[in-house]
PDB file of N, CA and C in Angstrom:
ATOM      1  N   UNK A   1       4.162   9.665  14.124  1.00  0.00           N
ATOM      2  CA  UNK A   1       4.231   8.370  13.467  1.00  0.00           C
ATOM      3  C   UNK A   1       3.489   8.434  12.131  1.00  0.00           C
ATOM      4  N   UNK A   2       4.136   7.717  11.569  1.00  0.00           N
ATOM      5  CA  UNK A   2       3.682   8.223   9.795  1.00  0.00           C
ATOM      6  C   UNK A   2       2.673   6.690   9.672  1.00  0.00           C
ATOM      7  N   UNK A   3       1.499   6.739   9.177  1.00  0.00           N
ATOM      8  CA  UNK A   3       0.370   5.519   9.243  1.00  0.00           C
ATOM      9  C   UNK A   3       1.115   4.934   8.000  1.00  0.00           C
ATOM     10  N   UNK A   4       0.949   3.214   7.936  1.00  0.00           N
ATOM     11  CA  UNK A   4       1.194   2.374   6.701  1.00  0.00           C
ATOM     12  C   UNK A   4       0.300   2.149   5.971  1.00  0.00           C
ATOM     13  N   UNK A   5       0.213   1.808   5.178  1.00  0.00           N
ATOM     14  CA  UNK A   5      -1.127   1.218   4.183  1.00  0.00           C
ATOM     15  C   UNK A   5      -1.659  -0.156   5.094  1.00  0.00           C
ATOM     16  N   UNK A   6      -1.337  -0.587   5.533  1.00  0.00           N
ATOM     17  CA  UNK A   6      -2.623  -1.868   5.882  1.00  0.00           C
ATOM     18  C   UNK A   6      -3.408  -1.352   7.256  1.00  0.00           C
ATOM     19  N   UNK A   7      -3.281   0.096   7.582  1.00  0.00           N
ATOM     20  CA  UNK A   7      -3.993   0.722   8.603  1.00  0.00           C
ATOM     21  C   UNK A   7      -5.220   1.392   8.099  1.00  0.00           C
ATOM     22  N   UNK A   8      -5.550   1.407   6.889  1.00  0.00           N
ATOM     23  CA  UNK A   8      -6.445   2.289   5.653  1.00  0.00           C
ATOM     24  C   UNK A   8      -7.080   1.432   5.733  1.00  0.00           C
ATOM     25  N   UNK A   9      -8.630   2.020   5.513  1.00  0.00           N
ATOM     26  CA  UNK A   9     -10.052   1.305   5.424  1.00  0.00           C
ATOM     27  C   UNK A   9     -10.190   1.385   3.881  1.00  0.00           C
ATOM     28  N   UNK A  10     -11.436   0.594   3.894  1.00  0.00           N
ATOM     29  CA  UNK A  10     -11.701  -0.089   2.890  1.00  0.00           C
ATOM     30  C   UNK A  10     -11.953   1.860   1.918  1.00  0.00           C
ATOM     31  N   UNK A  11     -11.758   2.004   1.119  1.00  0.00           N
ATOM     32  CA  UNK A  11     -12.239   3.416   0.063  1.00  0.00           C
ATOM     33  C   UNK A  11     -11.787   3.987   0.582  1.00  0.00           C
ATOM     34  N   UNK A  12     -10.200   4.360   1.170  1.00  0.00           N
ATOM     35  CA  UNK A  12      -9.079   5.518   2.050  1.00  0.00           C
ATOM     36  C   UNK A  12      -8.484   5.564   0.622  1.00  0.00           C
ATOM     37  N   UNK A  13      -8.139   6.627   0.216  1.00  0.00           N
ATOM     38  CA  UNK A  13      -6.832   7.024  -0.620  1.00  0.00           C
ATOM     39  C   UNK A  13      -5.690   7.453   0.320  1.00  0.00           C
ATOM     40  N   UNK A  14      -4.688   7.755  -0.185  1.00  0.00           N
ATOM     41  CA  UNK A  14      -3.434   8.432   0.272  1.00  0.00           C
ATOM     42  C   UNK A  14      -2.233   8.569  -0.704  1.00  0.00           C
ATOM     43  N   UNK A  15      -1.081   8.960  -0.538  1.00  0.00           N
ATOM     44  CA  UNK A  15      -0.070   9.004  -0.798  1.00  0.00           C
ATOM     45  C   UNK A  15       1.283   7.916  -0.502  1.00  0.00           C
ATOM     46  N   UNK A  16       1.945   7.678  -1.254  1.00  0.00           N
ATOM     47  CA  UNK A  16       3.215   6.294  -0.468  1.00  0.00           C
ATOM     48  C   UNK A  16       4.526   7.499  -0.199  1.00  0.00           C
ATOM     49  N   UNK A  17       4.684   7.924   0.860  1.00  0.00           N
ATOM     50  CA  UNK A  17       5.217   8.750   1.320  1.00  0.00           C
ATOM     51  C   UNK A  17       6.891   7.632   1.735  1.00  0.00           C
ATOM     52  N   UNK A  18       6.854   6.107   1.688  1.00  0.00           N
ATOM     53  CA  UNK A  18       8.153   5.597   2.070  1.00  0.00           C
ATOM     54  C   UNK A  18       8.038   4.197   1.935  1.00  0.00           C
ATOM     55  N   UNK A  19       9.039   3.379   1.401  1.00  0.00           N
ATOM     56  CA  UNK A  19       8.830   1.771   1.635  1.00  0.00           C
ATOM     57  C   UNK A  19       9.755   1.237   2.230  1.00  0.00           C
ATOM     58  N   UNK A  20       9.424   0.585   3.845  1.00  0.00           N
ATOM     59  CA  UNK A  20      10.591   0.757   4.858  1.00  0.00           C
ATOM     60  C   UNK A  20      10.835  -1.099   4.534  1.00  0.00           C
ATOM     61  N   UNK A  21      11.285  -1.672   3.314  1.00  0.00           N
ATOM     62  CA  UNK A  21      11.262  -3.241   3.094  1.00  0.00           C
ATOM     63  C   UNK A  21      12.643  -3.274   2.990  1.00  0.00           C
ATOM     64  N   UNK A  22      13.035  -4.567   3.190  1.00  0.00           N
ATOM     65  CA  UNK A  22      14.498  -5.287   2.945  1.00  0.00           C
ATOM     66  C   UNK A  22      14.350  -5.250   1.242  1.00  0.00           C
ATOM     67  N   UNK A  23      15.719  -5.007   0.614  1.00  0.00           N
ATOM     68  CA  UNK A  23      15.751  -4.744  -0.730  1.00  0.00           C
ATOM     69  C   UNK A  23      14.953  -5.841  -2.033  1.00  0.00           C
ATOM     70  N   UNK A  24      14.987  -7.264  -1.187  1.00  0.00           N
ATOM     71  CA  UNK A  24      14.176  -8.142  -2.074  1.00  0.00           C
ATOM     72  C   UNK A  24      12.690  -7.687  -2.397  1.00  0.00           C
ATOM     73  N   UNK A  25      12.017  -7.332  -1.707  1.00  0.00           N
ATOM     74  CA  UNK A  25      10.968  -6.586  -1.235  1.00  0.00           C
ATOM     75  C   UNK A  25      10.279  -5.199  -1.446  1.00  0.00           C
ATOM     76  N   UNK A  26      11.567  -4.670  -1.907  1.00  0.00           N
ATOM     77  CA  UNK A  26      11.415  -2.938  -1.941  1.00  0.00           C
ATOM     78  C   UNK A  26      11.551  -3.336  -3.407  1.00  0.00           C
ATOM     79  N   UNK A  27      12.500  -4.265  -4.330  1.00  0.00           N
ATOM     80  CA  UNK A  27      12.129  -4.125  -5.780  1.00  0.00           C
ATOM     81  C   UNK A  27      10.717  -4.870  -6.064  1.00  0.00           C
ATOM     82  N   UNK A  28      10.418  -5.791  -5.234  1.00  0.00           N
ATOM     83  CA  UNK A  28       9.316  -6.441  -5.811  1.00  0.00           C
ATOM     84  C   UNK A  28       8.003  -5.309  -5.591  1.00  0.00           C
ATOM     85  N   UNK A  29       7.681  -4.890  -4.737  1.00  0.00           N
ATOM     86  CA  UNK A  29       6.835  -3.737  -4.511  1.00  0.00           C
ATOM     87  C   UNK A  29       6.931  -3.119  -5.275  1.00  0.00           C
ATOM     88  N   UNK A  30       8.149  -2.068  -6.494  1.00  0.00           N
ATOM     89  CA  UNK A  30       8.413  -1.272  -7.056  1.00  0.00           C
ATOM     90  C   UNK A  30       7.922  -1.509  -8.221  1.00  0.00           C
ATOM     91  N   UNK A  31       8.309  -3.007  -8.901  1.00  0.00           N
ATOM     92  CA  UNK A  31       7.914  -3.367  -9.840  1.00  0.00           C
ATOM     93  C   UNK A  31       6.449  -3.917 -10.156  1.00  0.00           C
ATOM     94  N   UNK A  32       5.631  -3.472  -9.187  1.00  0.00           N
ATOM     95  CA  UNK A  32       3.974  -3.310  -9.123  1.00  0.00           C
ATOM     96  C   UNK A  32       3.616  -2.421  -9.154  1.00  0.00           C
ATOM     97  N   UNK A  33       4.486  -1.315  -9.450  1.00  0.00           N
ATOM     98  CA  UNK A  33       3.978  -0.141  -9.286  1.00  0.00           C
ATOM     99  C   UNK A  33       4.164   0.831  -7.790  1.00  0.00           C
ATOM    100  N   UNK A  34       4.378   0.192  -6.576  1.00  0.00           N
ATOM    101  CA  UNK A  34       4.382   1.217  -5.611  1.00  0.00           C
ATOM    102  C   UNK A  34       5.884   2.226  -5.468  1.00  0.00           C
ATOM    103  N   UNK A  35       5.622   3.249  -5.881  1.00  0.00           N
ATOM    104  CA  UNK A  35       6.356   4.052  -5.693  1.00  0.00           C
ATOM    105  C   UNK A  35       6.352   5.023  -4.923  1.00  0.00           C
ATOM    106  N   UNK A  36       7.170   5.896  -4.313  1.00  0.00           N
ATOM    107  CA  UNK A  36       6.975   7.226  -3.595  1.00  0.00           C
ATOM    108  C   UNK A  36       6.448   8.439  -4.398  1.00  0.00           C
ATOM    109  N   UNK A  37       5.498   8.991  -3.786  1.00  0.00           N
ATOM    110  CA  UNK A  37       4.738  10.203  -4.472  1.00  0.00           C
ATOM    111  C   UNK A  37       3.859   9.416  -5.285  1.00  0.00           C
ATOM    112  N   UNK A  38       3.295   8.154  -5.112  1.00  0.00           N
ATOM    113  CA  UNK A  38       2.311   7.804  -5.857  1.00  0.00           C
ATOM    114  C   UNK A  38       0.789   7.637  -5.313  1.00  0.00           C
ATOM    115  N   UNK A  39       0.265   7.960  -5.720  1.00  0.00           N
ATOM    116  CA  UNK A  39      -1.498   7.661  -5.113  1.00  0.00           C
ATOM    117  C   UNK A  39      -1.788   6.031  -5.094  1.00  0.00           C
ATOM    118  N   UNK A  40      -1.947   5.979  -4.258  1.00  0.00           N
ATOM    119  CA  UNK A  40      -2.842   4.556  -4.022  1.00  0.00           C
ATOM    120  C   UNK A  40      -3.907   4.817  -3.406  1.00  0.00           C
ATOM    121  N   UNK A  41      -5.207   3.903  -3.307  1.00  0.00           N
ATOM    122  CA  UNK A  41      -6.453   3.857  -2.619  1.00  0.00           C
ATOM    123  C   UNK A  41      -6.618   2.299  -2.337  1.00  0.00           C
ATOM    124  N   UNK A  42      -7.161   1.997  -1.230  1.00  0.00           N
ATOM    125  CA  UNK A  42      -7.421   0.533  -0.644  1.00  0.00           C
ATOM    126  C   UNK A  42      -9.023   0.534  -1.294  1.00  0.00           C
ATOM    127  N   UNK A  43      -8.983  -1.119  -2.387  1.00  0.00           N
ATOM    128  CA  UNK A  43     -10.298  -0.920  -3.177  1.00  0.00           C
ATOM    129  C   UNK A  43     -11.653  -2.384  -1.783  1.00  0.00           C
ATOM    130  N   UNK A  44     -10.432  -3.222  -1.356  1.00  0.00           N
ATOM    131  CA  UNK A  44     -10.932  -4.120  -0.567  1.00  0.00           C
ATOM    132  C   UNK A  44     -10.252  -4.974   0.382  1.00  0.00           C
ATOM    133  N   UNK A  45     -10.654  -4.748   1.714  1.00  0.00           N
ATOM    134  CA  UNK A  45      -9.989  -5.807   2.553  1.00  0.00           C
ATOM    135  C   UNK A  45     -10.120  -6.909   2.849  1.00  0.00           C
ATOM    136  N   UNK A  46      -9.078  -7.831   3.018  1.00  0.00           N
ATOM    137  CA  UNK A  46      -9.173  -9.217   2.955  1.00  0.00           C
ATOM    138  C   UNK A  46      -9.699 -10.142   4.447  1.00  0.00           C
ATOM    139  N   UNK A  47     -10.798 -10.714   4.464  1.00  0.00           N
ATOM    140  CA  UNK A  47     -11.754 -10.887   5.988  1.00  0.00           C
ATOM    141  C   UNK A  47     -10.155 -11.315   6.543  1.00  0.00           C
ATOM    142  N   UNK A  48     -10.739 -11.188   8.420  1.00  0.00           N
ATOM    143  CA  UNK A  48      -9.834 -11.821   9.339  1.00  0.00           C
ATOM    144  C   UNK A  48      -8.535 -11.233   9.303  1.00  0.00           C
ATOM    145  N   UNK A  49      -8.129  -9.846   8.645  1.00  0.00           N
ATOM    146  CA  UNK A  49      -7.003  -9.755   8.755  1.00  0.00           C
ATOM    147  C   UNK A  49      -6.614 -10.093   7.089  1.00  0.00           C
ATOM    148  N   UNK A  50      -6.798 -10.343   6.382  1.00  0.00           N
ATOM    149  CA  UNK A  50      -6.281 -11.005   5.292  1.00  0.00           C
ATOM    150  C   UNK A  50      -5.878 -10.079   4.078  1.00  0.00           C
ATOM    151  N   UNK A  51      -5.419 -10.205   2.873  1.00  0.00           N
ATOM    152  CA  UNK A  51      -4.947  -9.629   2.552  1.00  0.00           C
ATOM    153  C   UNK A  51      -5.539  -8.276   2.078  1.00  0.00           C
ATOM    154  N   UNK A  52      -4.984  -7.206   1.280  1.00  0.00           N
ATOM    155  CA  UNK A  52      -5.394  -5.845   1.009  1.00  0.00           C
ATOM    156  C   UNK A  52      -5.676  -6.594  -0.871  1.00  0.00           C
ATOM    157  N   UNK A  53      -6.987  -5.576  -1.517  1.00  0.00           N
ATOM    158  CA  UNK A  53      -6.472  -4.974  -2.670  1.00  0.00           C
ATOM    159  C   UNK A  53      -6.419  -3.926  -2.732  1.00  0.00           C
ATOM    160  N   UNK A  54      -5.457  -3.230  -3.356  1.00  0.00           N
ATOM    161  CA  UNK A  54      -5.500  -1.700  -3.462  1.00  0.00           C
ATOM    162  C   UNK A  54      -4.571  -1.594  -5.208  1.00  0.00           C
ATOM    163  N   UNK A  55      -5.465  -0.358  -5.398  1.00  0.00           N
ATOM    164  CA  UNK A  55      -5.550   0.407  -6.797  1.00  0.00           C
ATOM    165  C   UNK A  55      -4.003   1.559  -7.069  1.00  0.00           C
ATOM    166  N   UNK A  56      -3.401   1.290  -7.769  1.00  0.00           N
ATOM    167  CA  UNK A  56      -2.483   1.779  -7.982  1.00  0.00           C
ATOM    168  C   UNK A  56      -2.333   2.611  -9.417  1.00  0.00           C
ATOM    169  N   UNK A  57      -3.232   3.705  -9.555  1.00  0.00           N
ATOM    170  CA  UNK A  57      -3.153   4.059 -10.734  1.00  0.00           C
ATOM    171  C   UNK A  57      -4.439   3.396 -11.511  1.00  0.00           C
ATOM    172  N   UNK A  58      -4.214   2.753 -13.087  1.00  0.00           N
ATOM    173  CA  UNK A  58      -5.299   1.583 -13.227  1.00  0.00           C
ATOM    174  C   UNK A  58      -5.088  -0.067 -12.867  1.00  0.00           C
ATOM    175  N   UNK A  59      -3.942   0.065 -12.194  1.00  0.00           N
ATOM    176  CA  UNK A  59      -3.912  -1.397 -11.753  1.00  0.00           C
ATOM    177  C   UNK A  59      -4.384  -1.860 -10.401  1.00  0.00           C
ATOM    178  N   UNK A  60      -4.766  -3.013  -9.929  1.00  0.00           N
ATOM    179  CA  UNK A  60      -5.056  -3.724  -8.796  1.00  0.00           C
ATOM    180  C   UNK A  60      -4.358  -4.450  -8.764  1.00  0.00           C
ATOM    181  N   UNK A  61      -3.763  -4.260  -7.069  1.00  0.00           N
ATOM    182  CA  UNK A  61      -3.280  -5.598  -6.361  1.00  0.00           C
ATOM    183  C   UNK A  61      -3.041  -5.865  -5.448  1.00  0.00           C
ATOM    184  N   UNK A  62      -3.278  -7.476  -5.600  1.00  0.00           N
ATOM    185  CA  UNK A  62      -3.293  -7.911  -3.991  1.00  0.00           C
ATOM    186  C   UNK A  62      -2.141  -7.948  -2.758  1.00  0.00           C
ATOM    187  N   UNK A  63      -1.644  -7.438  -2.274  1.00  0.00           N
ATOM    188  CA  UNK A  63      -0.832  -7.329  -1.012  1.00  0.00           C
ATOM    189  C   UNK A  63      -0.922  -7.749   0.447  1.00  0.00           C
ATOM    190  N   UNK A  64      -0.061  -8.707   0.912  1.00  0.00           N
ATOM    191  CA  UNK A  64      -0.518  -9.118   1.829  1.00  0.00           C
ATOM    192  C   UNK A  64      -0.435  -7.857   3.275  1.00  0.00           C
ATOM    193  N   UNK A  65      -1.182  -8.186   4.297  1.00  0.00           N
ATOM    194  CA  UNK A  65      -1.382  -7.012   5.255  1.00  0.00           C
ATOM    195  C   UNK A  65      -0.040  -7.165   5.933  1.00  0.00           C
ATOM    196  N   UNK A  66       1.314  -8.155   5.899  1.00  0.00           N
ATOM    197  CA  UNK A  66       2.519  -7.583   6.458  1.00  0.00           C
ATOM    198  C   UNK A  66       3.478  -6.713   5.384  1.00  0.00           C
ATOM    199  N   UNK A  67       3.186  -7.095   4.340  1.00  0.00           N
ATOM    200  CA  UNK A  67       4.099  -6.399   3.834  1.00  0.00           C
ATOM    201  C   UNK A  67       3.311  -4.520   3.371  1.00  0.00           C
ATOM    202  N   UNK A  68       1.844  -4.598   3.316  1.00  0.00           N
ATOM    203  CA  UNK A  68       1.635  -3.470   3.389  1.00  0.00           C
ATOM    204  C   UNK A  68       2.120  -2.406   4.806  1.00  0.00           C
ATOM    205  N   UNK A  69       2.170  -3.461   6.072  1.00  0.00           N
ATOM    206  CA  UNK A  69       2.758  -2.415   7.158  1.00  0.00           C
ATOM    207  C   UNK A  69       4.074  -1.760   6.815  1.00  0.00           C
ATOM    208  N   UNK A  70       4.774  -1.850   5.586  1.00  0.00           N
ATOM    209  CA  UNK A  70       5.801  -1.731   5.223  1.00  0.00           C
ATOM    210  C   UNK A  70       6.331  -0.542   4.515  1.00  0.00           C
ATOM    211  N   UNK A  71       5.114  -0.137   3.750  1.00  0.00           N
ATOM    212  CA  UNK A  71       4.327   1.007   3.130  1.00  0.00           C
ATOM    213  C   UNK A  71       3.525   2.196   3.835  1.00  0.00           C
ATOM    214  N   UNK A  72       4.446   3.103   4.137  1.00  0.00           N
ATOM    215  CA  UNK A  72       4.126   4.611   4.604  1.00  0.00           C
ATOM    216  C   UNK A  72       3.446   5.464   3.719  1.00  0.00           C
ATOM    217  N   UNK A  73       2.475   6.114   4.239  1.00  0.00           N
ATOM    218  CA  UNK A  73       1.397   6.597   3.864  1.00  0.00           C
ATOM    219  C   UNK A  73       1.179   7.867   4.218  1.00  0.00           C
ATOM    220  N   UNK A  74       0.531   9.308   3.326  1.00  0.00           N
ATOM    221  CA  UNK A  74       0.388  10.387   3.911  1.00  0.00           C
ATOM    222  C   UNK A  74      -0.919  10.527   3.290  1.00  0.00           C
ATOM    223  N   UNK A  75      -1.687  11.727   3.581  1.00  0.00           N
ATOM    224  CA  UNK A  75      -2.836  11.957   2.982  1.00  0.00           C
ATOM    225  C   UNK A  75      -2.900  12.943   1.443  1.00  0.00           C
ATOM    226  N   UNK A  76      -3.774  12.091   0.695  1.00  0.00           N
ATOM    227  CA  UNK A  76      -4.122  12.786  -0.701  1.00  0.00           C
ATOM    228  C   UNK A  76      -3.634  14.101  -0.601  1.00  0.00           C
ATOM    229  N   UNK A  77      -3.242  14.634  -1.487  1.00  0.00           N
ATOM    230  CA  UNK A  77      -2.825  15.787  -2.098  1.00  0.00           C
ATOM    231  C   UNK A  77      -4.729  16.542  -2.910  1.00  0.00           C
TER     232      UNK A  77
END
């Protein structure tokens, strides 16, 4: 089983190894930057479950923790 991004602790890097979203979703993600073969790192988690920020390059952003389960993840290169 390949881990998603909202399974990453707070200062985890990784890789976006897949974005398993319905197409509304997969462009909106894209156009923030998440792409495949891209580095991301989780910079802070949101209490109770709540949302992610994570670093995409030099950008930050906020993602909520369902649609990060959405986002497949491998480890840093």
């Amino acid at each position: 089983m390949i881990p998603d991004l909202s399974l990453l602790h707070e200062g985890d890097s990784a890789i976006i190894q897949s974005i398993e979203a319905d197409e509304a979703l997969h462009h909106r993600l894209q156009a923030l930057g998440f792409q495949t073969g891209k580095p991301v790192s989780v910079v802070r988690l949101g209490r109770f479950r709540g949302p992610l920020q994570v670093r995409i390059g030099m950008t930050d952003v906020i993602i909520r923790r369902s649609d990060a389960a959405k986002i497949k993840v491998g480890p840093p290169l």
